[in-house]
C-alpha atoms as a PDB file:
ATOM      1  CA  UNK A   1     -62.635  18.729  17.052  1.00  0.00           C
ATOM      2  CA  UNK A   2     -62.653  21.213  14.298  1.00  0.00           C
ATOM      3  CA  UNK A   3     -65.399  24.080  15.177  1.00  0.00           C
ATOM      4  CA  UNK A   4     -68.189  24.607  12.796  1.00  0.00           C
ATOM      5  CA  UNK A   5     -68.715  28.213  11.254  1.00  0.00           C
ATOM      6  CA  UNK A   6     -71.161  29.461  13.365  1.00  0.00           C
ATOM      7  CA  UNK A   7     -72.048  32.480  14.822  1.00  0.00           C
ATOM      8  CA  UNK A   8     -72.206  31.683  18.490  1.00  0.00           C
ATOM      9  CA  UNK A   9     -71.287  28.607  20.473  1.00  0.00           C
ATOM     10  CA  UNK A  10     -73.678  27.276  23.494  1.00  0.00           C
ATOM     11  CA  UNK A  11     -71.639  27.048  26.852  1.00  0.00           C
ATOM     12  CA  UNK A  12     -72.681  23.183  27.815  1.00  0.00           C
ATOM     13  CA  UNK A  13     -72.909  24.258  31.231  1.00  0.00           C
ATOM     14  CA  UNK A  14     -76.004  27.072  30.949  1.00  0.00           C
ATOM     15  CA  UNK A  15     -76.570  27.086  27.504  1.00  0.00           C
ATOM     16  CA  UNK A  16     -76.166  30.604  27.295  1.00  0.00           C
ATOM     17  CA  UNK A  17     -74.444  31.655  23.745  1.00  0.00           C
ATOM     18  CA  UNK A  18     -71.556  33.415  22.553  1.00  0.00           C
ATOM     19  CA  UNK A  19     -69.119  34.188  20.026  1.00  0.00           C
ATOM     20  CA  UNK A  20     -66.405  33.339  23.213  1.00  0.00           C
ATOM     21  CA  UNK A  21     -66.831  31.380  26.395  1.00  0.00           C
ATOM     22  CA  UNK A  22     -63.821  32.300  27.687  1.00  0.00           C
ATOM     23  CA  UNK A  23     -64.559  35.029  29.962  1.00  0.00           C
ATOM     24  CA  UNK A  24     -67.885  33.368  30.491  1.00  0.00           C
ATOM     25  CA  UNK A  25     -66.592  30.293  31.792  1.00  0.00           C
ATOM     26  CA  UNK A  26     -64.221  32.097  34.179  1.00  0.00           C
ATOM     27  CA  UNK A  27     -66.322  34.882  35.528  1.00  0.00           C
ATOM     28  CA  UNK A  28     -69.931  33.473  35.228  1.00  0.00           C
ATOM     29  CA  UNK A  29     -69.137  29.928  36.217  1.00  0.00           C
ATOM     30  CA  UNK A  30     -65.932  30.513  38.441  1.00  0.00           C
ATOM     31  CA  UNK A  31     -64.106  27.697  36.779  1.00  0.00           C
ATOM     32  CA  UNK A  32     -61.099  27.672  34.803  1.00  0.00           C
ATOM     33  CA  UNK A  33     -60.837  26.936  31.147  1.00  0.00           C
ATOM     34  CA  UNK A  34     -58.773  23.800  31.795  1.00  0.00           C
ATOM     35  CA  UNK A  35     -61.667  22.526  33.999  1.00  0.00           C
ATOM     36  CA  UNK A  36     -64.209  23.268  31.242  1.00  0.00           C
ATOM     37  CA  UNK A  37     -62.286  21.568  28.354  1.00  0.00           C
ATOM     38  CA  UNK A  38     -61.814  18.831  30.778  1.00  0.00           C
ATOM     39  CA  UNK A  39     -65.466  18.459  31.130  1.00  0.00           C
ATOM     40  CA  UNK A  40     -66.473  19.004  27.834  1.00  0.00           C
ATOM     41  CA  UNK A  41     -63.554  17.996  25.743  1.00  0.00           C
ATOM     42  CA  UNK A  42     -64.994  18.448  22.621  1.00  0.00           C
ATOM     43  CA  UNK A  43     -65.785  22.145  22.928  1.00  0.00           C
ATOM     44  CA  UNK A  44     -64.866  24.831  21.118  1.00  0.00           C
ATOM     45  CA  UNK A  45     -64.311  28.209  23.201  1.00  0.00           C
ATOM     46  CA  UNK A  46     -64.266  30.890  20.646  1.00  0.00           C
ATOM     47  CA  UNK A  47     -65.998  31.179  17.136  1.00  0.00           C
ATOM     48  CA  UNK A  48     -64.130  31.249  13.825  1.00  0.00           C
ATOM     49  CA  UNK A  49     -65.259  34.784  13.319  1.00  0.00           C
ATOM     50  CA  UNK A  50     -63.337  35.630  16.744  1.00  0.00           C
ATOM     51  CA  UNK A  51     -60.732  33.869  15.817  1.00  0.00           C
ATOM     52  CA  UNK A  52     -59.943  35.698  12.425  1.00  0.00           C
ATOM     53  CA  UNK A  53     -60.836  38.980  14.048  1.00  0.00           C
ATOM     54  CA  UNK A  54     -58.155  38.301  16.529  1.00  0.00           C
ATOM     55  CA  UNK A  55     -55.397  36.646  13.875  1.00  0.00           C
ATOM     56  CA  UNK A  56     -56.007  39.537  12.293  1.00  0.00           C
ATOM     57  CA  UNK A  57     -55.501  42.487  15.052  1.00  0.00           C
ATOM     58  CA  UNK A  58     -52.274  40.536  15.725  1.00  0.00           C
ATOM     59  CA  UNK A  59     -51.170  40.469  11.988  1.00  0.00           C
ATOM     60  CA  UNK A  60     -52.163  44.445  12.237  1.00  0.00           C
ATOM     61  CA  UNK A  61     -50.066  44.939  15.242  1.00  0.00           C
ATOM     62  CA  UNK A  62     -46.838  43.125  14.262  1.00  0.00           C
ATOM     63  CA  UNK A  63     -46.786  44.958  11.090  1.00  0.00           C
ATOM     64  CA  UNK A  64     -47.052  48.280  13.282  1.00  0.00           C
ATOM     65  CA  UNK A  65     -44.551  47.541  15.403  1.00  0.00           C
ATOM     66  CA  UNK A  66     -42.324  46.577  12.545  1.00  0.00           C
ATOM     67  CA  UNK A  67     -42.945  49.802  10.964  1.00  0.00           C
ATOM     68  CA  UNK A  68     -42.346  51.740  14.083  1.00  0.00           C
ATOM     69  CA  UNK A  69     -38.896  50.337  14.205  1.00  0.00           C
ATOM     70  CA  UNK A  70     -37.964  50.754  10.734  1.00  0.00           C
ATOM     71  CA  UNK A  71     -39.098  54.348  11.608  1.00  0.00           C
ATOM     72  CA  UNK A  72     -37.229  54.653  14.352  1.00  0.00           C
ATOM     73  CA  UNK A  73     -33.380  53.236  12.711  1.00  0.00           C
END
């Protein structure tokens, strides 16, 4: 299932919300994310927002690291 653009995403357990279950799932519910997606297949665990943020961090770090070893030759 393709998540919608939304700001936060309702764990189908409490109904809490946020922009990641993840560490929700695992420390407020003491299950793992396997078990959750099992359970609620169609479930999205972190919001496209998060998802960007985080693509982009990466794309920010590998691009540091490249130019820390082109510094370093």
């Amino acid at each position: 299932m393709a998540c919608a653009n939304i700001d936060k995403l309702q764990c189908q357990i409490c109904g809490q919300a946020y922009e990641s279950l993840v560490s929700h799932i695992v420390r407020g519910h003491k299950i793992e994310v396997s078990e959750y997606l099992s359970r609620f297949p169609d479930s999205c665990l972190v919001t496209l927002s998060v998802r960007k943020r985080m693509a982009d961090a990466w794309t920010q770090d590998a691009k540091d690291r490249v130019s820390d070893r082109q510094r370093d030759t």
